[in-house]
Protein backbone atom coordinates (compact mmCIF):
# COMPACT_ATOMS: atom_id res chain seq x y z
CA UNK A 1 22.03 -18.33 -2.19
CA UNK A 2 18.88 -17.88 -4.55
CA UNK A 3 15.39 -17.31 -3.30
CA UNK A 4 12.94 -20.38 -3.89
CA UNK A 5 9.98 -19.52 -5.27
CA UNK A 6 6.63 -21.50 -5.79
CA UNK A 7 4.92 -20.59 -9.32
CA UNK A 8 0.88 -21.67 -9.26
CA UNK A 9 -1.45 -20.47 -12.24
CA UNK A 10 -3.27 -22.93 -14.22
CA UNK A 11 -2.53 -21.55 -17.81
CA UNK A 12 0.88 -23.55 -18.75
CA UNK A 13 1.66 -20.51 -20.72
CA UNK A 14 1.79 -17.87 -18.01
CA UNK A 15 3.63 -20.32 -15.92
CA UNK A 16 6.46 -20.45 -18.57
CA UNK A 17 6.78 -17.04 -18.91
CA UNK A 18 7.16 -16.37 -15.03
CA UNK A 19 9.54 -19.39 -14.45
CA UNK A 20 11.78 -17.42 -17.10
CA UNK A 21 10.93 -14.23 -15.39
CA UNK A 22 12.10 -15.14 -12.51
CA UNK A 23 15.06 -17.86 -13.31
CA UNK A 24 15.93 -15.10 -15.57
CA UNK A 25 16.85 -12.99 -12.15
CA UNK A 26 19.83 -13.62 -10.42
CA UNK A 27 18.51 -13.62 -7.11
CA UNK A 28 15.68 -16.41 -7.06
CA UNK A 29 14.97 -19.19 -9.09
CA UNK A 30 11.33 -21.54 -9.39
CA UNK A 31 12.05 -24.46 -7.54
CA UNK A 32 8.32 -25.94 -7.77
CA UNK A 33 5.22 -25.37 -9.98
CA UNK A 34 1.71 -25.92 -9.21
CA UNK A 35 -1.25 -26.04 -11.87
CA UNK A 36 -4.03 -25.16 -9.08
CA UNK A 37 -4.40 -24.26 -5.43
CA UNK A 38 -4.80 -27.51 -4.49
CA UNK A 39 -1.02 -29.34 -5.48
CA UNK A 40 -0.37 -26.14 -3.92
CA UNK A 41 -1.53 -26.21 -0.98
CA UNK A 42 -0.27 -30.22 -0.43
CA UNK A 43 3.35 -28.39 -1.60
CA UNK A 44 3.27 -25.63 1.38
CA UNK A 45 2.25 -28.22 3.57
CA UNK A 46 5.50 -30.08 3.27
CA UNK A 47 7.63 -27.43 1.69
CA UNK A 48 8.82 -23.92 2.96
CA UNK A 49 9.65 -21.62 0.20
CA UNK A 50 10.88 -18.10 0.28
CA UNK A 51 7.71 -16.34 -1.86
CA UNK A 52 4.59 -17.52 -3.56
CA UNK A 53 3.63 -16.34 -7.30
CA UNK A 54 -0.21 -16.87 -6.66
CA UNK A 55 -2.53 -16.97 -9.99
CA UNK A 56 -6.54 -16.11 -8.89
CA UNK A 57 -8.88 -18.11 -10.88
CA UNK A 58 -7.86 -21.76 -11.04
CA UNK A 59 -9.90 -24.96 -11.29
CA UNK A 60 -10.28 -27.04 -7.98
CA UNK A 61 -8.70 -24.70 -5.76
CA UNK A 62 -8.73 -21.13 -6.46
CA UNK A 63 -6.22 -18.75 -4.87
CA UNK A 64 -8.81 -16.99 -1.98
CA UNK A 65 -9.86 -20.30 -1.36
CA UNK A 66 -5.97 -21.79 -0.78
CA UNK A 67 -5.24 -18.34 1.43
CA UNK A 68 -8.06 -19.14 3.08
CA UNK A 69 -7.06 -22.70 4.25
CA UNK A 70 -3.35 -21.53 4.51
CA UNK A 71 -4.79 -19.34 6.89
CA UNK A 72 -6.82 -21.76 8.98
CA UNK A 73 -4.22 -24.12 9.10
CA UNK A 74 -1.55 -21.12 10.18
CA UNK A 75 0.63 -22.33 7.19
CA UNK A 76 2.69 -19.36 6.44
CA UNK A 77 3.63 -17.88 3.12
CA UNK A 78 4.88 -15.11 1.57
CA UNK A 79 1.93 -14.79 -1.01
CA UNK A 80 1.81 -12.41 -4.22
CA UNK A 81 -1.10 -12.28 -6.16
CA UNK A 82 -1.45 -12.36 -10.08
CA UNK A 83 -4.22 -10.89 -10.89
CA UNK A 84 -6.14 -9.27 -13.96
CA UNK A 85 -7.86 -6.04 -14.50
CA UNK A 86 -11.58 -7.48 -14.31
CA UNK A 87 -14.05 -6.29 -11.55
CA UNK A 88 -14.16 -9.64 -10.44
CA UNK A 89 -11.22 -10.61 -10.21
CA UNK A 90 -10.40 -7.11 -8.53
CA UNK A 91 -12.76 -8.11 -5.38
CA UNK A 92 -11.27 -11.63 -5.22
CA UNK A 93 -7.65 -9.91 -5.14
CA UNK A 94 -8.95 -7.54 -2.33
CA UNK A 95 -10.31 -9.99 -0.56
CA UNK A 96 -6.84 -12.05 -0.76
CA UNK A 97 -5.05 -9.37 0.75
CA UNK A 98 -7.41 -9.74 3.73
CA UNK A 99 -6.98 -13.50 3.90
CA UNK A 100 -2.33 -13.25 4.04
CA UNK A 101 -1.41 -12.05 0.38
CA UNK A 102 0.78 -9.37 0.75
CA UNK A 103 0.35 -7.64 -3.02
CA UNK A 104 -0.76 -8.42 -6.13
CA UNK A 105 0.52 -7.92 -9.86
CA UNK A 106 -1.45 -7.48 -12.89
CA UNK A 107 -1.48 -10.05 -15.13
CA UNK A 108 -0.82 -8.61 -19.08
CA UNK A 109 -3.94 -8.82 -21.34
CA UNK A 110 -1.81 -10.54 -24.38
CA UNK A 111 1.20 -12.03 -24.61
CA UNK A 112 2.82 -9.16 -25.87
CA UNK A 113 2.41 -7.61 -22.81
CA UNK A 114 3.23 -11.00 -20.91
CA UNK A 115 6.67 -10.66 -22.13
CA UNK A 116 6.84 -7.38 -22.17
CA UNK A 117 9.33 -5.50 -19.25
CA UNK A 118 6.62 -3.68 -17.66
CA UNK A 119 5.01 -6.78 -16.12
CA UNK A 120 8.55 -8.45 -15.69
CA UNK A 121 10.13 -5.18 -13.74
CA UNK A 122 6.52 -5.39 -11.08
CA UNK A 123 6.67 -8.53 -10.76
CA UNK A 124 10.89 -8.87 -10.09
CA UNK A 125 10.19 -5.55 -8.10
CA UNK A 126 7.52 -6.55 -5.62
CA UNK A 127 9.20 -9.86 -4.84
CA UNK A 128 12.73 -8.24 -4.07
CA UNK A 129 11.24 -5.62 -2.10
CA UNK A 130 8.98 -8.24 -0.01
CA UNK A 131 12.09 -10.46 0.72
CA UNK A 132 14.31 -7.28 0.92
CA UNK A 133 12.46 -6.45 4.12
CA UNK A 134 11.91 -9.74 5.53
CA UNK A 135 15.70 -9.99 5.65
CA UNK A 136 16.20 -6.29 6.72
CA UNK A 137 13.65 -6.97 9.84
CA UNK A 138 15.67 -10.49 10.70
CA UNK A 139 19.11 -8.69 11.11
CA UNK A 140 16.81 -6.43 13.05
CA UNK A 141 14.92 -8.15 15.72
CA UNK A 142 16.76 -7.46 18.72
CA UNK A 143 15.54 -4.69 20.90
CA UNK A 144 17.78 -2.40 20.37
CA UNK A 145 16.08 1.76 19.96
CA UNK A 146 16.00 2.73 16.14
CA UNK A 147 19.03 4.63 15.92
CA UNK A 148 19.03 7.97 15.88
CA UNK A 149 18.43 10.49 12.97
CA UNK A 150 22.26 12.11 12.05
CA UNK A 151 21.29 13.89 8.77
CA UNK A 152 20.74 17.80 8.34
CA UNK A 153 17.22 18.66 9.58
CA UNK A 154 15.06 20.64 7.81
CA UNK A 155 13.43 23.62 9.38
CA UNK A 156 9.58 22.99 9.45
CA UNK A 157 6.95 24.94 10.98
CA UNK A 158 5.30 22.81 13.74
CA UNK A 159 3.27 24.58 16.52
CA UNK A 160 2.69 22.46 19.60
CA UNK A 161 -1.34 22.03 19.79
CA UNK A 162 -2.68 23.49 17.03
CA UNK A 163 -6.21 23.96 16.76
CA UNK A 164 -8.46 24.68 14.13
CA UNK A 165 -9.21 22.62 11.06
CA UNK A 166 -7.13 19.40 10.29
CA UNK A 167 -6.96 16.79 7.54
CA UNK A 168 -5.35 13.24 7.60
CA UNK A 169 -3.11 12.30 3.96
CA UNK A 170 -2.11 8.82 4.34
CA UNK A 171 0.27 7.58 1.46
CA UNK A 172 1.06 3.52 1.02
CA UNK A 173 1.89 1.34 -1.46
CA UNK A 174 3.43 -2.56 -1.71
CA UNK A 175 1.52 -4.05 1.11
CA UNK A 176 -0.98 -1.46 1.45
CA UNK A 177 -4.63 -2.74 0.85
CA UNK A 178 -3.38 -5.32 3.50
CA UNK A 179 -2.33 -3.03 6.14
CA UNK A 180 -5.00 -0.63 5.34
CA UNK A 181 -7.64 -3.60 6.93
CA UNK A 182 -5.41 -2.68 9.68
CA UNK A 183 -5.69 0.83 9.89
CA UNK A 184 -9.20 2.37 8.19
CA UNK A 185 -11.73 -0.05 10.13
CA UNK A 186 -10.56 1.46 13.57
CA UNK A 187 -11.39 4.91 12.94
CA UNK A 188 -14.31 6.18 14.56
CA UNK A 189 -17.33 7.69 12.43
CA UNK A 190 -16.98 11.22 14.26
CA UNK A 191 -13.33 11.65 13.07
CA UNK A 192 -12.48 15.38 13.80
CA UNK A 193 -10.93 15.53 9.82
CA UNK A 194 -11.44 14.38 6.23
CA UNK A 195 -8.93 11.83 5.77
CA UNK A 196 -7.78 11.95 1.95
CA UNK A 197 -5.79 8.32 0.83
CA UNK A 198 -3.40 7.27 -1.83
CA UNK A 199 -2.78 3.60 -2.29
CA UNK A 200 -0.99 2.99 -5.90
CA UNK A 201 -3.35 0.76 -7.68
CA UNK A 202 -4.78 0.36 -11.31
CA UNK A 203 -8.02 1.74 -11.96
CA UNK A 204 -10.77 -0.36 -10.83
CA UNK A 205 -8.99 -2.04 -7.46
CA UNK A 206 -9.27 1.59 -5.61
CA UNK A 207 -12.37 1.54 -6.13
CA UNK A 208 -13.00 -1.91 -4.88
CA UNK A 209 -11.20 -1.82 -2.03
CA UNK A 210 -12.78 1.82 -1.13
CA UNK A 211 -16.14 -0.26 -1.33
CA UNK A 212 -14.76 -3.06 1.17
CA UNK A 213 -13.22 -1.11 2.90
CA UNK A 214 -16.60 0.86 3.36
CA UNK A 215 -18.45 -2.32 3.85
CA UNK A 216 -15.78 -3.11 7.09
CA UNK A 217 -15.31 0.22 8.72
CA UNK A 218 -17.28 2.78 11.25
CA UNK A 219 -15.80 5.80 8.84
CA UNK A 220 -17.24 6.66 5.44
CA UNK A 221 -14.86 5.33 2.87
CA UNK A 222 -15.23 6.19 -1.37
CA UNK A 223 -13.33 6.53 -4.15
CA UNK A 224 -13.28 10.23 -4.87
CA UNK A 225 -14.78 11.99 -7.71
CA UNK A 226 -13.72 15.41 -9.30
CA UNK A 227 -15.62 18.02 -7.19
CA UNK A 228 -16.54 16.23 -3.99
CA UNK A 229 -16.00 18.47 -0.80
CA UNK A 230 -14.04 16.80 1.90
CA UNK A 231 -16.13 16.78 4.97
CA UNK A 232 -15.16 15.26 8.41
CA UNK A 233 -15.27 11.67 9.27
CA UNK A 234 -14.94 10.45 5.39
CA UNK A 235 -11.92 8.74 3.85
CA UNK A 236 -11.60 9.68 0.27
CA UNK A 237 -9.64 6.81 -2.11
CA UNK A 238 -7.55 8.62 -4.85
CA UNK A 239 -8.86 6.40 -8.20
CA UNK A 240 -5.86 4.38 -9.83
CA UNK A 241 -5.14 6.17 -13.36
CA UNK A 242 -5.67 9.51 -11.87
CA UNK A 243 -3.97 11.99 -9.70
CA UNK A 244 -5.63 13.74 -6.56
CA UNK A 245 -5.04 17.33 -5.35
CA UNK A 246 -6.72 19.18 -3.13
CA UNK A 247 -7.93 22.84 -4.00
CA UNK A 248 -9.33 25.47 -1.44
CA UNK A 249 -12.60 27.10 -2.43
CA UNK A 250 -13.77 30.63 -2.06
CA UNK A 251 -15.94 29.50 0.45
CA UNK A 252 -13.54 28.10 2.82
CA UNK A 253 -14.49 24.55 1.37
CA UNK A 254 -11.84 21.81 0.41
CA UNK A 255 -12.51 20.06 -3.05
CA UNK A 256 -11.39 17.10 -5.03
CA UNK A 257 -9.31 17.89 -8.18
CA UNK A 258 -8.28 14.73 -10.18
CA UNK A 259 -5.77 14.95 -13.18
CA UNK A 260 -5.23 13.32 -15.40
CA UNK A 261 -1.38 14.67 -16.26
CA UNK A 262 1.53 12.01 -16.62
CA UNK A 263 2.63 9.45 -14.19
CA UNK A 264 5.32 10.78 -12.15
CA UNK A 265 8.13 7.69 -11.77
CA UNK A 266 5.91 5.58 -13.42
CA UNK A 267 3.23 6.24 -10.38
CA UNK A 268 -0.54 7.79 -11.01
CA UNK A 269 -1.67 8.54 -8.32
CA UNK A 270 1.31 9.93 -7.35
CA UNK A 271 1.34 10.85 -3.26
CA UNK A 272 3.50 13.60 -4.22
CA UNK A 273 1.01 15.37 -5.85
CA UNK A 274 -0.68 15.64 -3.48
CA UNK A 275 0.70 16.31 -0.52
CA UNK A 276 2.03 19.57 -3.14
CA UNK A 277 -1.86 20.32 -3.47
CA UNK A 278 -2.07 20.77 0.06
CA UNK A 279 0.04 23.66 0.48
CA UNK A 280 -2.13 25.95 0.12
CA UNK A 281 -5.10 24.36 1.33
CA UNK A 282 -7.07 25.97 4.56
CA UNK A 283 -6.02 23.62 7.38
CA UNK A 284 -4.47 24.45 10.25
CA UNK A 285 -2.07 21.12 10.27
CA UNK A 286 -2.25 17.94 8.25
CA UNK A 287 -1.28 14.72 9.60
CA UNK A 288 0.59 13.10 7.39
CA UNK A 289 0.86 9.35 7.76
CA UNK A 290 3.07 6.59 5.48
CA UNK A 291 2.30 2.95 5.64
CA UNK A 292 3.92 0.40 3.97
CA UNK A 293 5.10 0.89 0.35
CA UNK A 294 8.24 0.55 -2.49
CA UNK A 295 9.89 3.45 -3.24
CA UNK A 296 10.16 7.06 -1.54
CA UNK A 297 6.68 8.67 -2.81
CA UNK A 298 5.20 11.29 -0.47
CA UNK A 299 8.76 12.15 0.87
CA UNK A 300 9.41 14.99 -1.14
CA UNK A 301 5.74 16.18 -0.85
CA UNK A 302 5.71 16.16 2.76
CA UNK A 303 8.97 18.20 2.77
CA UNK A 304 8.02 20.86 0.97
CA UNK A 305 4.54 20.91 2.37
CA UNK A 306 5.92 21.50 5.97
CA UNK A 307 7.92 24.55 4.69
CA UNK A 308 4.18 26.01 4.42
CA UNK A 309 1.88 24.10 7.02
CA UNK A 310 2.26 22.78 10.30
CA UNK A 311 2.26 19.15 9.74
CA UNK A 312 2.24 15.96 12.14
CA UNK A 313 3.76 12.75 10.46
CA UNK A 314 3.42 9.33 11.60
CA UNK A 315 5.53 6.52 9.83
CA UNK A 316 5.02 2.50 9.90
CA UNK A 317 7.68 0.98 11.66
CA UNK A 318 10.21 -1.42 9.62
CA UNK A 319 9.19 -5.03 11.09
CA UNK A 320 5.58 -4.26 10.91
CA UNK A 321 5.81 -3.55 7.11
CA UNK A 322 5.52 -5.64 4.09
CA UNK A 323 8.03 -3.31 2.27
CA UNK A 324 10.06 -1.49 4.17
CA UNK A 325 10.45 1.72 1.67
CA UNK A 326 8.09 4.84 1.87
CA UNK A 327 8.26 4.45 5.53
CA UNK A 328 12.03 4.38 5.80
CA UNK A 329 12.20 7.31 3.03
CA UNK A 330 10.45 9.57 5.09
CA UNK A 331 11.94 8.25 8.53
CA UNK A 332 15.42 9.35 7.25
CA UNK A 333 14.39 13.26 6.60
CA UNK A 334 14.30 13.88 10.93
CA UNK A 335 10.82 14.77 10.46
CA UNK A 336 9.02 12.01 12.03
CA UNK A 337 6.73 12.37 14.93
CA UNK A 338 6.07 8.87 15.68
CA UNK A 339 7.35 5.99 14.43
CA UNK A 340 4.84 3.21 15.33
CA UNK A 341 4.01 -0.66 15.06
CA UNK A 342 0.59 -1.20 12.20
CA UNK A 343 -1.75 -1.62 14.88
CA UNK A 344 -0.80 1.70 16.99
CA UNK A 345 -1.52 3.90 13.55
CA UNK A 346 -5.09 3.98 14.27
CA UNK A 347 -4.40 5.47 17.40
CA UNK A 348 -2.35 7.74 16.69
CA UNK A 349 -4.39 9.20 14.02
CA UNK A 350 -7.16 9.57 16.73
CA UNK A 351 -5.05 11.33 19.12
CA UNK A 352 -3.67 13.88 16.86
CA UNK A 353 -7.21 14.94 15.27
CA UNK A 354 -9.66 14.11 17.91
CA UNK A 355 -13.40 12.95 17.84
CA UNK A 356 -16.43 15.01 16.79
C-alpha cells in the first residue's frame, strides 16, 4: 500500500514538480495539496497522512506558524521542511525543527535544478528513510532486549577509566538539528572536554543553528573557523560545504583544520573525516557519540580510530530516532558502549567526561 503524502507550498509550480516527484515513486503517492498553512492545517485536523512536504514562506499561514499550532493542538505529523538557502529562511527552518519538523530539504534556485535528480533523490531519500523507521520501530515496540551483537568483533584498545585529556565527536544527520535541542542544551558550561560536532547541512544552516543553539544552551556553541583551538566546555559546529579535522599542535594544543577537498558519498562535512583526523590527536580517549542520521557516516571513522585511541561510543537508540541509520551502522560493528533513549545522551556524555 502507498504512503499518503500532504504537498503544501504556495508556488503552483513547485507543487507540480513534487506531486510528480513523489507520484513518480512507487512507494507514496500525493493524496492532498494545500496552497498555505492554513487549508493545511484544517486538512491535518480531519485527515491523518503518512508525511508532510512542508514549504516555509507562505501567505496566511506560514509553515513555523502551522508547526506551531500543530503543536499546541498535539496534532501529530510527520513534517519535512522545504526550505531555501537564504539566512532567513535558514533560522525559520531551525526554528521548525524545534517546533515537530523532523528535516528539511533545500528547495533548487531554478527550475533546472527543481527538476533536476539531486533535489528529487533528497527529497525521495529523507521521506523513505523517515517512514522506513517509523515502521521499523512499530514491528519493534515490544520490550523485548536488542538482540545481541553476532558479527566478528574488532579488537579495539579500550582501557577501563582512563584519565587524562578527552574530547566528545558527535556525528548526526536526518533528524539531527531536532534531536540536537535534545542533547547540546543539557550540557553543563564546565564540560571536562571540547566537544567537536558534525551535523550534514548546507552552508549557512550550521551556522544558524550553532547560533541557536548557543542562544539555548549553558555550553559555548560556534561554528568553527580554520585555526580555532578547542578548549573545554565549547561545542564546535563543522560549517556545511567544508570538512573538519582535527590537527595536534607542537604545543600540545588541538586546532581546527577545515578542507575544502571533495564530498565523500556526496557528504561535506563528512564525519568520517574526521573521526580519521583524530587519530593522531593528543587525547587520552574520545567519546564518540551518533545520533540520528541516513546512511552509515562515522562508522568507518570510528573503526579505524579505535585501532589507535581508546574510544567510548554511545549510539541513539532505534525508536528514539527520526532515521534509524548512522545509529544502527555503528550499533552493528560490537563496539557500542551504550545504546541509549535521546534524552539519556546528555547524560551519558557527562558521565564519561566529567565536570570542570
Amino acid at each position: 500500500m502507498k504512503k499518503n503524502i500532504l504537498v503544501v507550498d504556495d508556488s503552483a509550480l513547485m507543487r507540480r514538480v513534487i506531486c510528480d516527484i513523489i507520484n513518480a515513486e512507487g512507494t507514496f503517492q500525493v493524496t492532498d495539496v494545500c496552497r498555505d498553512g492554513l487549508e493545511a492545517y484544517e486538512k491535518l485536523k480531519t485527515t491523518k497522512y503518512d508525511g508532510v512536504v512542508l514549504d516555509v514562506n507562505m501567505p496566511r499561514m506560514n509553515g513555523l506558524e502551522l508547526l506551531e499550532r500543530l503543536q499546541k493542538e498535539r496534532i501529530k505529523a510527520t513534517v519535512i521542511m522545504v526550505s531555501t538557502l537564504t539566512t532567513k529562511d535558514a533560522k525559520v527552518t531551525i526554528l521548525a525543527m524545534e517546533r515537530g519538523a523532523v528535516d528539511f530539504v533545500t528547495k533548487p534556485s531554478n527550475i533546472g535544478q527543481v527538476k533536476g535528480e539531486e533535489f528529487k533523490e533528497r527529497l525521495i531519500g529523507v521521506l523513505s528513510a523517515v517512514l522506513k523507521t517509523e515502521k521499523y520501530n512499530r514491528q519493534n515496540r515490544t520490550t523485548q532486549p536488542q538482540k545481541p551483537f553476532t558479527g566478528e568483533r574488532i579488537t579495539v584498545r579500550r582501557e577501563a577509566g582512563v584519565s587524562g585529556s578527552k574530547l566528545v565527536a558527535l556525528a548526526c544527520s536526518t533528524g539531527g538539528p531536532k534531536a540536537l535541542q535534545s542533547v547540546i542544551p543539557y550540557l553543563p558550561a564546565a564540560l571536562d572536554a571540547p566537544m567537536i560536532l558534525v551535523q550534514h547541512m548546507p552552508a549557512g544552516f550550521t551556522k544558524t543553528m550553532a547560533e541557536r543553539l548557543n542562544e539555548t544552551s549553558k555550553i559555548q556553541v560556534k561554528e568553527a573557523e580554520d585555526g580555532d583551538v578547542l578548549k573545554k566546555g565549547v561545542v564546535y559546529v563543522a560549517p556545511g560545504g567544508w570538512h573538519m579535522e582535527i590537527k595536534k599542535g607542537s604545543d600540545g594544543s588541538h586546532r581546527i583544520h577545515l578542507s575544502d577537498m571533495p564530498a565523500i558519498g556526496g557528504l561535506r562535512p563528512c564525519a568520517n573525516i574526521t573521526y580519521d583526523s583524530l587519530r593522531d590527536s593528543g587525547y587520552s580517549q574520545i567519546v564518540c557519540v551518533v545520533l540520528t542520521g541516513m546512511g552509515a557516516d562515522g562508522t568507518n571513522g570510528i573503526l579505524s580510530l579505535a585501532k589507535s585511541k581508546p574510544v567510548y561510543v554511545i549510539s541513539q537508540d532505534a525508536a528514539t530516532c527520526v532515521v534509524y541509520g548512522m545509529p544502527k551502522a555503528i550499533a552493528q560493528t560490537g563496539l557500542v558502549d551504550e545504546v541509549v533513549p535521546l534524552e539519556e545522551v546528555p547524560k551519558s556524555i557527562i558521565k564519561s567526561v566529567g565536570v570542570k
